[in-house]
C-alpha atoms as a PDB file:
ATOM      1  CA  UNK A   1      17.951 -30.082-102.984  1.00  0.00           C
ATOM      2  CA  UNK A   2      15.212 -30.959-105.895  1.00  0.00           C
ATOM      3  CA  UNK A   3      15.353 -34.480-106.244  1.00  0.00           C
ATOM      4  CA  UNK A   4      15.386 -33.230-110.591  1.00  0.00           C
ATOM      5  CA  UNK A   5      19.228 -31.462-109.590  1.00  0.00           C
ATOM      6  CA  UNK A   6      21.732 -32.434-111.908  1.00  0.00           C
ATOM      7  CA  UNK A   7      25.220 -31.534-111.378  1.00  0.00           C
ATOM      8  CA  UNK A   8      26.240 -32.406-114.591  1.00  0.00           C
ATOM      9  CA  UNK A   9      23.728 -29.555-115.860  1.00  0.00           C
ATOM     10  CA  UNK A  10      25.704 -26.831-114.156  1.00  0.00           C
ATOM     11  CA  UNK A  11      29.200 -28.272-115.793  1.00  0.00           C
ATOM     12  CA  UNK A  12      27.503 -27.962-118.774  1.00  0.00           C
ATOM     13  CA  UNK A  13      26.526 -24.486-118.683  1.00  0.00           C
ATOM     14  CA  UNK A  14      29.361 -23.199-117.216  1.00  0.00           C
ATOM     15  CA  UNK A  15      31.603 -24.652-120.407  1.00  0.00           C
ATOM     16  CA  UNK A  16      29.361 -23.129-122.769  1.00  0.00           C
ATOM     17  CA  UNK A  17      29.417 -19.405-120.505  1.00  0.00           C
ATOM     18  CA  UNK A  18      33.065 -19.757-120.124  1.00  0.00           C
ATOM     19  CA  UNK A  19      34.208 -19.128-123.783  1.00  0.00           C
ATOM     20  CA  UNK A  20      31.190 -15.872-124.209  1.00  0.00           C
ATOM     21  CA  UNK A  21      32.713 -14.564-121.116  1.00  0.00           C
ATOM     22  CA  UNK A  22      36.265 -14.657-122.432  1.00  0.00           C
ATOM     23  CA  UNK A  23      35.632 -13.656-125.731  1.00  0.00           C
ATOM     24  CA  UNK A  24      33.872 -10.437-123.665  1.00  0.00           C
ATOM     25  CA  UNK A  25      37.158 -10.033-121.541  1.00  0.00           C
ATOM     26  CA  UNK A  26      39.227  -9.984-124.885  1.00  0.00           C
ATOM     27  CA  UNK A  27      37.228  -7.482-126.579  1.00  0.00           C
ATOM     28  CA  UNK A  28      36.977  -5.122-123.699  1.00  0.00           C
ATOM     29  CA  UNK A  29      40.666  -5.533-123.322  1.00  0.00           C
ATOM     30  CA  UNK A  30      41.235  -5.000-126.712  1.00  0.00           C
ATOM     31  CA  UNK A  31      39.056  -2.047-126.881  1.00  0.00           C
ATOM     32  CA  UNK A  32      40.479  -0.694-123.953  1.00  0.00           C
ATOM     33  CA  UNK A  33      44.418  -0.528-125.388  1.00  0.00           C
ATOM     34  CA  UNK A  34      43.112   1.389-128.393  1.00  0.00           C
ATOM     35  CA  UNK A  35      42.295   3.854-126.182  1.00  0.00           C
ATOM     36  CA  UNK A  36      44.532   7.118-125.770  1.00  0.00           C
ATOM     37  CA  UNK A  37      45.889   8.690-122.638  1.00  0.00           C
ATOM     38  CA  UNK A  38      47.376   6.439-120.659  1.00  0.00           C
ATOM     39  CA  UNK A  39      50.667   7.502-118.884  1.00  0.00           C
ATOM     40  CA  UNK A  40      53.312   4.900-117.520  1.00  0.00           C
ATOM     41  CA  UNK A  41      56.892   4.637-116.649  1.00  0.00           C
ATOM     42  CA  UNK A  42      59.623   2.633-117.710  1.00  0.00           C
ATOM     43  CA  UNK A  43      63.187   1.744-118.306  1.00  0.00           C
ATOM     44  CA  UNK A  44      64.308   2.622-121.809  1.00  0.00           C
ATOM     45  CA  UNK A  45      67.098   0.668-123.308  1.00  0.00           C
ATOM     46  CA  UNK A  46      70.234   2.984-123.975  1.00  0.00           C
ATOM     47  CA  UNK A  47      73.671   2.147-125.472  1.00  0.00           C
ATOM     48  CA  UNK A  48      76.430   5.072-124.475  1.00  0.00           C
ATOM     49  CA  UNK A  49      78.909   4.978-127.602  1.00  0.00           C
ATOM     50  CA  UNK A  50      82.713   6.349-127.104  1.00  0.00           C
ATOM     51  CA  UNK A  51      86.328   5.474-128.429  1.00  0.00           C
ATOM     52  CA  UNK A  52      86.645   2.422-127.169  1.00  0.00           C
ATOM     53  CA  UNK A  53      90.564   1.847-128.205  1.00  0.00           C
ATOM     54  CA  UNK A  54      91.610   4.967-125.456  1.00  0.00           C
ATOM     55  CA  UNK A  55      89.249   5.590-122.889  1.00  0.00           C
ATOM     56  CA  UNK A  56      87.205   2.925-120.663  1.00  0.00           C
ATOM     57  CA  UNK A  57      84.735   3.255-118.035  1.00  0.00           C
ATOM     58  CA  UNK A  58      85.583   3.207-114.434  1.00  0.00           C
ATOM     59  CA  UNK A  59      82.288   2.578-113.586  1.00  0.00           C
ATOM     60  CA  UNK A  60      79.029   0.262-115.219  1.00  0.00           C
ATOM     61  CA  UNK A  61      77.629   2.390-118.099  1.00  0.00           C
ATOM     62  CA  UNK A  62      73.674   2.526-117.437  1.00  0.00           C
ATOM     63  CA  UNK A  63      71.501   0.541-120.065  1.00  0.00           C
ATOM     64  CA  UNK A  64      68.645   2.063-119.660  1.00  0.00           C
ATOM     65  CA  UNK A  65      67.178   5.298-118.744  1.00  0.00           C
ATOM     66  CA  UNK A  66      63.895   5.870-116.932  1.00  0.00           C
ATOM     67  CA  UNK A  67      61.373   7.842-118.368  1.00  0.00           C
ATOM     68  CA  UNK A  68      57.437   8.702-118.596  1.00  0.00           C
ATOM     69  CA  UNK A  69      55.305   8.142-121.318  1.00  0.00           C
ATOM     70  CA  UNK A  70      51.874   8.592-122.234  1.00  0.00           C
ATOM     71  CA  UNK A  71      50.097   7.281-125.019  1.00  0.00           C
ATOM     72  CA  UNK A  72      47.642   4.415-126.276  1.00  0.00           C
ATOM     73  CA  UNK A  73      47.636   1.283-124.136  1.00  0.00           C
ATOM     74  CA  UNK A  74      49.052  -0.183-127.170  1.00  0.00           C
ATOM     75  CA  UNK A  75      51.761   1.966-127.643  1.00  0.00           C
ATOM     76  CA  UNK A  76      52.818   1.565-123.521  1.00  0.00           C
ATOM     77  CA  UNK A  77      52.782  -2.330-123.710  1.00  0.00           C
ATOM     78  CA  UNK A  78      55.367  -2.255-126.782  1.00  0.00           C
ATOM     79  CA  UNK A  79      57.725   0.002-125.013  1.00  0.00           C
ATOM     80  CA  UNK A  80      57.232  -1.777-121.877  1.00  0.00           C
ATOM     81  CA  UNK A  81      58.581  -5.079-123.572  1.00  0.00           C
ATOM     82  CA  UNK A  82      62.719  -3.593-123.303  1.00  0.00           C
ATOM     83  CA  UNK A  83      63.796  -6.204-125.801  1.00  0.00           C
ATOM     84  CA  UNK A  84      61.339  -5.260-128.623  1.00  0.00           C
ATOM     85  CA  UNK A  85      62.579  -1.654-128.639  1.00  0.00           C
ATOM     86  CA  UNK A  86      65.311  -0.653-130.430  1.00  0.00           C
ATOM     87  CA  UNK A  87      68.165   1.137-127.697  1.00  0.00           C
ATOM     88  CA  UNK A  88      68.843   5.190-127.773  1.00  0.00           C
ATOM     89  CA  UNK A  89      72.460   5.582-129.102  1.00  0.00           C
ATOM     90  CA  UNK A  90      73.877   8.475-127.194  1.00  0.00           C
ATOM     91  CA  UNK A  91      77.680   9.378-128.678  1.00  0.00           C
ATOM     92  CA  UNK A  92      80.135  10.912-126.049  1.00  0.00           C
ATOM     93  CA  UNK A  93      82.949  12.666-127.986  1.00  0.00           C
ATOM     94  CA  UNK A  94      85.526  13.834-124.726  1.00  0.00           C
ATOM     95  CA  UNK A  95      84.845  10.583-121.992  1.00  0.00           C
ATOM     96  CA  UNK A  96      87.372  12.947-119.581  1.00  0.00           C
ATOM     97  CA  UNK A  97      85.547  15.928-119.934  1.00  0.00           C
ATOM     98  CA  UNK A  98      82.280  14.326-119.417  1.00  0.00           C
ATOM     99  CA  UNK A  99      80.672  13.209-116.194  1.00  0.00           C
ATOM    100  CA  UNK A 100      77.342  12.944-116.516  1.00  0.00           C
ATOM    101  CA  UNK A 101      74.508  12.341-119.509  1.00  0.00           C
ATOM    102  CA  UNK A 102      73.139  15.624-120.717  1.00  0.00           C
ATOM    103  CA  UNK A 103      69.072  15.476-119.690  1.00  0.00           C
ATOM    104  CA  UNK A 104      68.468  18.116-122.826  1.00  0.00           C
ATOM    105  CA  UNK A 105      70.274  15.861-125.569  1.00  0.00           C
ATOM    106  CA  UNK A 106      68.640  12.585-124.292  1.00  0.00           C
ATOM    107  CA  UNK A 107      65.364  14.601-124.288  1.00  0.00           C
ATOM    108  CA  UNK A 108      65.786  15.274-127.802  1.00  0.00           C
ATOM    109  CA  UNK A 109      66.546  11.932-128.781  1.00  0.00           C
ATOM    110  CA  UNK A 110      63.594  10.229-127.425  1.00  0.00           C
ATOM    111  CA  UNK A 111      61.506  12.253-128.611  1.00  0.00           C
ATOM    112  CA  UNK A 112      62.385  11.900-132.235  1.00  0.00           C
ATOM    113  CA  UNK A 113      62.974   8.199-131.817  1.00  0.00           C
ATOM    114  CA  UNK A 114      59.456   7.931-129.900  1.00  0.00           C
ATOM    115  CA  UNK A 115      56.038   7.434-132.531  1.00  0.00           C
ATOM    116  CA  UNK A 116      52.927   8.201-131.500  1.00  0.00           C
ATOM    117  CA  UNK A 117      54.176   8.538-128.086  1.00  0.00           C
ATOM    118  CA  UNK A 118      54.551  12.037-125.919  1.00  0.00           C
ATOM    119  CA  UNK A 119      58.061  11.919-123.891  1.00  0.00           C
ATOM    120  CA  UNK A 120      56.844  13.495-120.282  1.00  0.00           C
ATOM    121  CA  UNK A 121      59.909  13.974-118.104  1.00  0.00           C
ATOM    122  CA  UNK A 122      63.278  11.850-117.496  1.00  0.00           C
ATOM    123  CA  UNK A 123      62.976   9.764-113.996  1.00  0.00           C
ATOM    124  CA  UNK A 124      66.403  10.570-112.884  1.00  0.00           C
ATOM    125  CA  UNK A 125      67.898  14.234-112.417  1.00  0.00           C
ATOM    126  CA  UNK A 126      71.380  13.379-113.864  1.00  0.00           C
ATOM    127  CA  UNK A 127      72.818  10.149-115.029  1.00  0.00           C
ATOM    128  CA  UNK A 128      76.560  10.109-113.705  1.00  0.00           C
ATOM    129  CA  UNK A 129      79.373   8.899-115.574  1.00  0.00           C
ATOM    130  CA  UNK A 130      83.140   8.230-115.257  1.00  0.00           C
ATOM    131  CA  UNK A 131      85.963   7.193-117.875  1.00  0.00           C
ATOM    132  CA  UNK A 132      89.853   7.269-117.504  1.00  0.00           C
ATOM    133  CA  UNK A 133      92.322   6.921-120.568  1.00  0.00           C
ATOM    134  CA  UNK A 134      92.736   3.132-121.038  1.00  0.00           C
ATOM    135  CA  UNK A 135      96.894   2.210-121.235  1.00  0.00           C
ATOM    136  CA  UNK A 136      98.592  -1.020-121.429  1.00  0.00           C
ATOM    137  CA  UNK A 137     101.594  -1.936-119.903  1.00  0.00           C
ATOM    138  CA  UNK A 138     103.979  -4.744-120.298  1.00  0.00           C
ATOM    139  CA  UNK A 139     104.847  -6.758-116.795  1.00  0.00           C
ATOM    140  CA  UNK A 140     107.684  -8.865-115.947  1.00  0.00           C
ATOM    141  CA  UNK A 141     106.674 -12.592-113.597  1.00  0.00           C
ATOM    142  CA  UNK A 142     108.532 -14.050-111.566  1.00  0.00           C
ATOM    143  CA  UNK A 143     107.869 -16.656-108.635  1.00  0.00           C
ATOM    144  CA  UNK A 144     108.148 -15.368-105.054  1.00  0.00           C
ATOM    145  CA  UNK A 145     110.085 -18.451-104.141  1.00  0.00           C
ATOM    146  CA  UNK A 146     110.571 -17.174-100.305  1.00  0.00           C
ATOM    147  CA  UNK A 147     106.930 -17.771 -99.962  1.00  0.00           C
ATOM    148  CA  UNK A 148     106.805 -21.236-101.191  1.00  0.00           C
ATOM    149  CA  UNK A 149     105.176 -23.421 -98.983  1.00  0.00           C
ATOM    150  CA  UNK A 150     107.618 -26.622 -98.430  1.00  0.00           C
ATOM    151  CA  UNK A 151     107.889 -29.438 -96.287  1.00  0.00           C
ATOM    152  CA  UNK A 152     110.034 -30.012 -93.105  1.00  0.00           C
ATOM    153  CA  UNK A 153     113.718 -30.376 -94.746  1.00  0.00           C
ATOM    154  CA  UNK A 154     113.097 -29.213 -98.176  1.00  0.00           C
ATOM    155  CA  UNK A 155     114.349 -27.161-100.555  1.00  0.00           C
ATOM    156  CA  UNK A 156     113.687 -26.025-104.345  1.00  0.00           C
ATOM    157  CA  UNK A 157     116.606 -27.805-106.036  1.00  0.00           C
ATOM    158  CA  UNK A 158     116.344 -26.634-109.464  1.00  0.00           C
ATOM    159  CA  UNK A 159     115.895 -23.437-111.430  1.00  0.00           C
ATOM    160  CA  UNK A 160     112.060 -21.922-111.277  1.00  0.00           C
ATOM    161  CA  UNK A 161     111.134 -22.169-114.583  1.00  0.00           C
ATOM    162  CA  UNK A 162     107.886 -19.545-116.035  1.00  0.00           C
ATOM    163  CA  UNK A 163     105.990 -19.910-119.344  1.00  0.00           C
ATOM    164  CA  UNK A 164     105.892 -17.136-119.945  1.00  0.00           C
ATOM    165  CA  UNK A 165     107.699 -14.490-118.609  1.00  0.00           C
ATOM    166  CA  UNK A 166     105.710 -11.514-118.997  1.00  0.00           C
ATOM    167  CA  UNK A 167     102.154 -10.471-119.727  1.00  0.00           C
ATOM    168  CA  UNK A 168     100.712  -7.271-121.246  1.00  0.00           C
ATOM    169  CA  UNK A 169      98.246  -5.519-118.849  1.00  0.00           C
ATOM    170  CA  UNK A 170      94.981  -3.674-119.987  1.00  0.00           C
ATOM    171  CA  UNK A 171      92.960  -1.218-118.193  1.00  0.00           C
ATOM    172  CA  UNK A 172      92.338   2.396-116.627  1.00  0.00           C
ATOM    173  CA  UNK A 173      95.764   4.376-116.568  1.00  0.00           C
ATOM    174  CA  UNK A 174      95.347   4.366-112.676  1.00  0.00           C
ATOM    175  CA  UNK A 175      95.354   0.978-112.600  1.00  0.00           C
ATOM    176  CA  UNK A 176      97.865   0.100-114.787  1.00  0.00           C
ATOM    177  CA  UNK A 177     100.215   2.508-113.133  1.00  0.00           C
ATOM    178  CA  UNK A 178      99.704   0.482-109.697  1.00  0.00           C
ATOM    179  CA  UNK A 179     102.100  -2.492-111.169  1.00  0.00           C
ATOM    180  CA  UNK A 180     105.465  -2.742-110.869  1.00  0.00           C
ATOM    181  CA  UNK A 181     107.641  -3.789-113.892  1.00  0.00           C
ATOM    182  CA  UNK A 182     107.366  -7.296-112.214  1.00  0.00           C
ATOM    183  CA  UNK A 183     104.449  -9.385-110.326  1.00  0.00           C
ATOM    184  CA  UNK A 184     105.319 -11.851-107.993  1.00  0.00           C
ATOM    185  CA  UNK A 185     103.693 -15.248-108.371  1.00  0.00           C
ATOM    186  CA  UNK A 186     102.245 -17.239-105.027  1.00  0.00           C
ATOM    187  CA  UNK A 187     102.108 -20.861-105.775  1.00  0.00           C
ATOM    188  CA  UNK A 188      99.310 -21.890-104.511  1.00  0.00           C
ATOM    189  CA  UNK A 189      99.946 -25.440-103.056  1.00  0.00           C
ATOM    190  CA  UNK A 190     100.925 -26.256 -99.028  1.00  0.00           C
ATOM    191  CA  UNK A 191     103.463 -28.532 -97.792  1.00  0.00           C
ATOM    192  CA  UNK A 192     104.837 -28.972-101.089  1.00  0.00           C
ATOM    193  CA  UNK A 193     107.300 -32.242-101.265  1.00  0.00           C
ATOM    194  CA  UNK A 194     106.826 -32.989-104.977  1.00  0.00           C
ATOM    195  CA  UNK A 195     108.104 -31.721-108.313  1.00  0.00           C
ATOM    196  CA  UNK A 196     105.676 -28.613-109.041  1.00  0.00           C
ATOM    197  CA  UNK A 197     104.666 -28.385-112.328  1.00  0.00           C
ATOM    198  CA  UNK A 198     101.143 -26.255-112.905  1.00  0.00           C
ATOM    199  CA  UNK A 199      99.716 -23.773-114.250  1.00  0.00           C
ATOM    200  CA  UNK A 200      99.015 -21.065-111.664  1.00  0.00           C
ATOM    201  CA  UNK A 201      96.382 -18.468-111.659  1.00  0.00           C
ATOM    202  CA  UNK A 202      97.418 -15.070-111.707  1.00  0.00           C
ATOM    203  CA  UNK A 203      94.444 -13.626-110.250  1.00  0.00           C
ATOM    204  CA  UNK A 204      94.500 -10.412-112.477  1.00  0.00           C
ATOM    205  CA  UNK A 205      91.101 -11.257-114.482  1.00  0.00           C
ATOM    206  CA  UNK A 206      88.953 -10.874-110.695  1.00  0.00           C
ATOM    207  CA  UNK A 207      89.049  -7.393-111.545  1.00  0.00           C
ATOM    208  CA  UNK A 208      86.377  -6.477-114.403  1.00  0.00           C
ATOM    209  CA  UNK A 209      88.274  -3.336-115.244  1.00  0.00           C
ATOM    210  CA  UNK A 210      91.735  -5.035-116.023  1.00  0.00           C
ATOM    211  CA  UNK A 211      92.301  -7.598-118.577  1.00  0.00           C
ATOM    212  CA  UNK A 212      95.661  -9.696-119.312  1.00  0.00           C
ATOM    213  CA  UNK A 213      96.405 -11.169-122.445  1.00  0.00           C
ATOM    214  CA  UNK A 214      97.187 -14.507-120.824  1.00  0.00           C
ATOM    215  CA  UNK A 215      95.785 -15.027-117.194  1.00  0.00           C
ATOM    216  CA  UNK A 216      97.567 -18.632-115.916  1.00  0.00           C
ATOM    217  CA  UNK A 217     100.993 -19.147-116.346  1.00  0.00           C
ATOM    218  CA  UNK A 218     103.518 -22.248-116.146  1.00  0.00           C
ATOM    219  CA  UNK A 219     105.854 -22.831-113.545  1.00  0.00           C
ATOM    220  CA  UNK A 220     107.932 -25.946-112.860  1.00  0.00           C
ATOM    221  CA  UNK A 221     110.779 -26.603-110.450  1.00  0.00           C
ATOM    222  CA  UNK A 222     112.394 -29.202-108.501  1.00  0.00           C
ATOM    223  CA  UNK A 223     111.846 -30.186-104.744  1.00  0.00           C
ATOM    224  CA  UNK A 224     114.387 -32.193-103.029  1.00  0.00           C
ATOM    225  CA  UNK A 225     114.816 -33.419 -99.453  1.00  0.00           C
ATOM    226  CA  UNK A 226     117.862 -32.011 -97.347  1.00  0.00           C
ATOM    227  CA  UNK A 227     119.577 -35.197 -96.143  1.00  0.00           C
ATOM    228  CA  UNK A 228     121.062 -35.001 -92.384  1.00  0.00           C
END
């Protein structure tokens, strides 16, 4: 090693070359985006519009679509970045009579919603869909009191009081048709020897597709111990 070696000197000259060589990466980089005819794929954002008061969908709606596009590097990186593009609306007028989004219409959209952008070919063959009629349905609760859970000698002693007594019931018709006109209500607890008075958990809200105007409910009774 010269005896003259600084390493200090190198330091030195490598902060000056640092900054020319980015500024050289940024303007090649920048360059290169203006450029045209660059092809990429990605997921386009979608929203699927229908009548949402009578029909609902059996199964997730997609929320985006995957597609090919080919255009400036400029261009690509914006639609690349989902959440700066603005979603294709795609109405459905029948939900029963249709099971699948049509490839032709969604071609068409895109390709007057895309700018300066050619639309190459849709990822997916078919996009499948599913919707049933959506019905409500008014449900009667009461407590299955031969499956309450008591102690060695004891015994509800009072009336089983509910708050309330029935719920409304949203969802697909097949659904809604599984319920009787009453549900029967577990309490939860083991080896009860107390007074119960909770709110209990009826469960129905586990299933995305359903939805209850109220989901817990009151009950209260008394417990009392048999004497011998």
């Amino acid at each position: 090693m010269p005896l003259n070696y600084r390493p200090t000197t190198f330091i030195m000259n490598l902060r000056i070359l640092a900054p020319c060589f980015l500024a050289a990466f940024i303007f090649w980089l920048l360059n290169a985006l203006n450029k045209s005819g660059y092809t990429t794929k990605i997921s386009y954002p979608i929203t699927i519009k229908y009548n949402e008061s009578a029909f609902v969908p059996i199964k997730p709606l997609p929320q985006t679509i995957g597609v090919s596009l080919s255009s400036t590097g400029w261009e690509l990186l914006r639609y690349s970045l989902v959440s700066n593009v603005k979603p294709l609306v795609y109405e459905i007028g029948n939900p029963l009579t249709t099971n699948q989004l049509d490839n032709i219409v969604l071609m068409e959209k895109l390709t007057s919603e895309l700018k300066n952008t050619r639309l190459n070919y849709l990822l997916a063959d078919t996009t499948t869909i599913s919707f049933e009629k959506k019905k409500s349905k008014i449900v009667k609760l009461k407590v299955d009191s031969l499956g309450i859970d008591l102690r060695k000698n004891f015994v509800v002693s009072s009336v089983i009081n509910i708050s309330p007594v029935s719920i409304e019931i949203e969802g697909p018709e097949s659904m809604i048709d599984t319920f009787d006109v009453t549900i029967l209500i577990k309490i939860p607890t083991k080896k009860l020897g107390t007074n119960f008075d909770e709110q209990v958990n009826l469960g129905i809200s586990k299933n995305p597709l359903l939805k209850s105007n109220i989901d817990k409910v009151m009950v209260s009774f008394e417990v009392a111990e048999l004497l011998k």
